[in-house]
C-alpha atoms as a PDB file:
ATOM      1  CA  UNK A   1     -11.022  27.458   0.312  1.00  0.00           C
ATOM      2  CA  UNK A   2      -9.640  29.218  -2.862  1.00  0.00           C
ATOM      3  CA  UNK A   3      -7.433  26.920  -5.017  1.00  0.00           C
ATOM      4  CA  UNK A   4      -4.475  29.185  -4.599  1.00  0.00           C
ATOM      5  CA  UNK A   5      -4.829  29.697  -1.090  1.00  0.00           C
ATOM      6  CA  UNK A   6      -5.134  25.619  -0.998  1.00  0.00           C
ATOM      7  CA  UNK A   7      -2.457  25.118  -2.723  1.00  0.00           C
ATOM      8  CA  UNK A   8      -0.309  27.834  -1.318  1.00  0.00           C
ATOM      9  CA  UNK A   9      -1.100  25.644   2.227  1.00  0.00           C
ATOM     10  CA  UNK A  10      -0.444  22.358   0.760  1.00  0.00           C
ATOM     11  CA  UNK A  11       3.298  23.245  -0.271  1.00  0.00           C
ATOM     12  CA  UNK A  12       3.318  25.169   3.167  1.00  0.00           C
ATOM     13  CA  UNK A  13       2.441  22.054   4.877  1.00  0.00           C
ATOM     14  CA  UNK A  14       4.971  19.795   2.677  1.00  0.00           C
ATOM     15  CA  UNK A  15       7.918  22.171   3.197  1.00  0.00           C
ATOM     16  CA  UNK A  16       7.498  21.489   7.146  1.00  0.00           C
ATOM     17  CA  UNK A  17       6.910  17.675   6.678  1.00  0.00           C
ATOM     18  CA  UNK A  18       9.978  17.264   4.433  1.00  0.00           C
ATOM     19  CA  UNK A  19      11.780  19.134   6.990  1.00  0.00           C
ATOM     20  CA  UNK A  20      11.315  16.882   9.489  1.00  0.00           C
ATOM     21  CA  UNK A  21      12.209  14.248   7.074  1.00  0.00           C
ATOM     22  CA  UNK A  22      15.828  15.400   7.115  1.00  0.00           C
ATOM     23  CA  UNK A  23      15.534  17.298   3.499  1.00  0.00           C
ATOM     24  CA  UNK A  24      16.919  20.139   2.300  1.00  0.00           C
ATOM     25  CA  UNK A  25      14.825  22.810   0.897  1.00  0.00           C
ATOM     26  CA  UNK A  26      16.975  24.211  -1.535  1.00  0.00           C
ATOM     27  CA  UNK A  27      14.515  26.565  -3.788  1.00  0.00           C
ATOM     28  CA  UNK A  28      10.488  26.790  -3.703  1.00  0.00           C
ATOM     29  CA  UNK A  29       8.510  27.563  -7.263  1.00  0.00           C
ATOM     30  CA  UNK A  30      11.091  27.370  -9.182  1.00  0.00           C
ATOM     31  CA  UNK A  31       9.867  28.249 -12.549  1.00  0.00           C
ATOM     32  CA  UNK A  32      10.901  28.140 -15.992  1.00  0.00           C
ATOM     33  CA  UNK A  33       9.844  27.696 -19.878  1.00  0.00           C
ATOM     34  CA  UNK A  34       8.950  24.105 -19.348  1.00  0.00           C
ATOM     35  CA  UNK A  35       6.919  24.059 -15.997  1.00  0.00           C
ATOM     36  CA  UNK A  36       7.316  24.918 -12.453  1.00  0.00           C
ATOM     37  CA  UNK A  37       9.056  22.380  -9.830  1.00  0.00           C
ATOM     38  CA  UNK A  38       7.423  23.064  -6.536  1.00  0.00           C
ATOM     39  CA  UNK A  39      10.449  22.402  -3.835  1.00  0.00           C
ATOM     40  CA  UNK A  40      13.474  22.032  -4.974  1.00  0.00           C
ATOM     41  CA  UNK A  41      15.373  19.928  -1.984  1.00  0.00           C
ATOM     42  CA  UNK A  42      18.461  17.811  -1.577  1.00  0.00           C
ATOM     43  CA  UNK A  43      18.662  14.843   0.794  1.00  0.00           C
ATOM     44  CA  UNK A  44      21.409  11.886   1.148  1.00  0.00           C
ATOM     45  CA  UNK A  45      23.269  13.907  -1.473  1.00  0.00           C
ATOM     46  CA  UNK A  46      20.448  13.782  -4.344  1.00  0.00           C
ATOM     47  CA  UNK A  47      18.770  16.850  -5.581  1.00  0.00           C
ATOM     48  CA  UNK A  48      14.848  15.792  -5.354  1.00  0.00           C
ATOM     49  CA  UNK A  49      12.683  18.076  -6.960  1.00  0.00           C
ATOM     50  CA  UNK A  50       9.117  17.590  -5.240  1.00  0.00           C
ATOM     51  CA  UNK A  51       5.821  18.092  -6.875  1.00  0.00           C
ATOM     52  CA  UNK A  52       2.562  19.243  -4.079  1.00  0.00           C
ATOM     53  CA  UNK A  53      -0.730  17.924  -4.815  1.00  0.00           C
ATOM     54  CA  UNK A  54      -3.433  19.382  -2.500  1.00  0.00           C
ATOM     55  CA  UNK A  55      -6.983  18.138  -2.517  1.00  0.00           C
ATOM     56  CA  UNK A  56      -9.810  19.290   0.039  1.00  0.00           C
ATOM     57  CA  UNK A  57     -12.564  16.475  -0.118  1.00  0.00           C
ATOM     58  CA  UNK A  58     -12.859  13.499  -2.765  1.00  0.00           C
ATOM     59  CA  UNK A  59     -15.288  14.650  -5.127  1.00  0.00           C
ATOM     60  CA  UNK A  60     -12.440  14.837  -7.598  1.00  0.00           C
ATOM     61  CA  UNK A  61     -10.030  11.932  -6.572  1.00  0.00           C
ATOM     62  CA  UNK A  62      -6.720  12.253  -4.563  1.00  0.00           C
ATOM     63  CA  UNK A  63      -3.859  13.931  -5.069  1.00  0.00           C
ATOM     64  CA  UNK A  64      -2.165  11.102  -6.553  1.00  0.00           C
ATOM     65  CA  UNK A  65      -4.902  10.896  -9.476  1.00  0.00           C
ATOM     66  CA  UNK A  66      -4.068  14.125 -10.174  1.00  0.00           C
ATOM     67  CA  UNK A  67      -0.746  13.713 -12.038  1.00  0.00           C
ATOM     68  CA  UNK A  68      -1.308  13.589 -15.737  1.00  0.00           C
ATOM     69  CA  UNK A  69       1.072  12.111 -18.211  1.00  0.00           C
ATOM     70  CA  UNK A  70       1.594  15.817 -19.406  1.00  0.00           C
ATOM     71  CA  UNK A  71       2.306  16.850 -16.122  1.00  0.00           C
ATOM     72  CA  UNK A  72       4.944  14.506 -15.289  1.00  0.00           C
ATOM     73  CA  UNK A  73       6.539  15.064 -19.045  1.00  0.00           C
ATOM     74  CA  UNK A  74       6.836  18.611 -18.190  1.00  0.00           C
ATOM     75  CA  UNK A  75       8.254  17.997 -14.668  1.00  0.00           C
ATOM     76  CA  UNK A  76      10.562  15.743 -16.114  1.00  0.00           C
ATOM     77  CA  UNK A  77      11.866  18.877 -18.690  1.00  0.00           C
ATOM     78  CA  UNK A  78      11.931  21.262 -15.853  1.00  0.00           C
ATOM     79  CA  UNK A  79      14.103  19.020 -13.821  1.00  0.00           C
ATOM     80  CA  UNK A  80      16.688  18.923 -16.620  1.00  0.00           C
ATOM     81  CA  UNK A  81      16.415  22.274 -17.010  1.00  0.00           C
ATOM     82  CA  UNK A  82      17.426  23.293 -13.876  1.00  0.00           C
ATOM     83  CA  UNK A  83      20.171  20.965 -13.710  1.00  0.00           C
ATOM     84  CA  UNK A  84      21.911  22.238 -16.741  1.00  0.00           C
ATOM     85  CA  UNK A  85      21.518  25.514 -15.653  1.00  0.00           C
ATOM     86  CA  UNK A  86      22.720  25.399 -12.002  1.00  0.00           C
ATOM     87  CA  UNK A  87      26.411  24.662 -11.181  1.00  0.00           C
ATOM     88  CA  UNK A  88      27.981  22.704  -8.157  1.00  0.00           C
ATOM     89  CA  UNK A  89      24.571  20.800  -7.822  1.00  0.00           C
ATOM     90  CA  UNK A  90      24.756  16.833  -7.451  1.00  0.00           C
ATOM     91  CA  UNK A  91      24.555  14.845 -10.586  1.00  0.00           C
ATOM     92  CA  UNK A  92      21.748  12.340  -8.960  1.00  0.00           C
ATOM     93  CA  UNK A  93      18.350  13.402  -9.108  1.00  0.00           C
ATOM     94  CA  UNK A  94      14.786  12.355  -8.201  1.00  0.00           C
ATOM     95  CA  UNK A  95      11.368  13.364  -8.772  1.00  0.00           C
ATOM     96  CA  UNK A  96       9.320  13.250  -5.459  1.00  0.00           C
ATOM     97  CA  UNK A  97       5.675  13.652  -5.096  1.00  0.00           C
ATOM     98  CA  UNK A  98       3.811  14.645  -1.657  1.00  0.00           C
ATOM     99  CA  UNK A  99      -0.044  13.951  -1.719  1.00  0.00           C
ATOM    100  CA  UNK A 100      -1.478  16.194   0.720  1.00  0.00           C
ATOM    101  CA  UNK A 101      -5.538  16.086   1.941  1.00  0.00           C
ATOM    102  CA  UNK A 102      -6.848  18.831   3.826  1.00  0.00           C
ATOM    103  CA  UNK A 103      -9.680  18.515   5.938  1.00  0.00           C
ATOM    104  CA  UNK A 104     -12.362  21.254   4.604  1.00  0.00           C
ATOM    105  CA  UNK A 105     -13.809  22.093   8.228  1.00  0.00           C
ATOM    106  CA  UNK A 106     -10.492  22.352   9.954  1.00  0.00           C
ATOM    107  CA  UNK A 107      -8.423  24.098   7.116  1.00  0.00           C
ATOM    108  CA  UNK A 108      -5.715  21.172   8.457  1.00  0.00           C
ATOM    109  CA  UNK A 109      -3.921  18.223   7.101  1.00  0.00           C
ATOM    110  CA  UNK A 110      -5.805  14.746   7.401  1.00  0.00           C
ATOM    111  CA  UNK A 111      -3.198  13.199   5.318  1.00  0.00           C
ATOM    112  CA  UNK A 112       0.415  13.659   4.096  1.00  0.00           C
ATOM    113  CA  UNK A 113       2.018  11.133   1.947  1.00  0.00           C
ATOM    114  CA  UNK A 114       5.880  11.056  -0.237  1.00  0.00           C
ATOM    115  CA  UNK A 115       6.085   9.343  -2.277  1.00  0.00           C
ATOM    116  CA  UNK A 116       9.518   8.991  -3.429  1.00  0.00           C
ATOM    117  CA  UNK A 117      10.897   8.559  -6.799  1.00  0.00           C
ATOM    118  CA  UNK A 118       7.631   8.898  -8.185  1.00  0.00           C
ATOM    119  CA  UNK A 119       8.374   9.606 -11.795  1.00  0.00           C
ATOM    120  CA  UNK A 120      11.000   7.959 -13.817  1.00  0.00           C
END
């Protein structure tokens, strides 16, 4: 499988799961100078701005090894970003991470983990 079209099935499969999580999605890719937040949700009246890491096989780590300190420095600007430029959004934020492994046979999820709060 393509890295887009993994990717593009990862934050598929995370939109559903958060779902039946009881969150919000509010906004998917959004993008801007700094990065791009993946889903954009709110839940117990907290914007949480979710980043999707999809990995097929674990030749190159999981998902969670995947988050660089870049990464999470640039999720961190786009977060603030979007909060000073939105109005009528909730004050309280959180940055979310969903680790997703797809099984390369199947084309299906093996594993889906949130992590909440992940960066701080």
């Amino acid at each position: 499988m393509k890295k887009q079209s993994l990717g593009m099935l990862g934050e598929k499969l995370a939109c559903d799961f958060l779902k039946k999580k009881n969150y919000r999605i509010v906004e998917k890719n959004y993008r801007c100078s700094y990065g791009e937040i993946d889903i954009v949700t709110l839940k117990n009246n907290a914007l949480r701005f979710v980043e999707v890491r999809t990995k097929s096989g674990g030749t190159f780590g999981s998902p969670e090894e995947s988050i660089t300190y870049a990464k999470k420095e640039r999720l961190i600007a786009s977060a603030l970003h979007y909060t000073s430029s939105h109005e009528n959004i909730p004050q309280n934020w959180h940055i979310d991470f969903v680790a997703v492994e797809i099984d390369n046979i199947k084309g299906k999820a093996k594993r889906i983990e949130l992590i909440e709060n992940a960066i701080g």
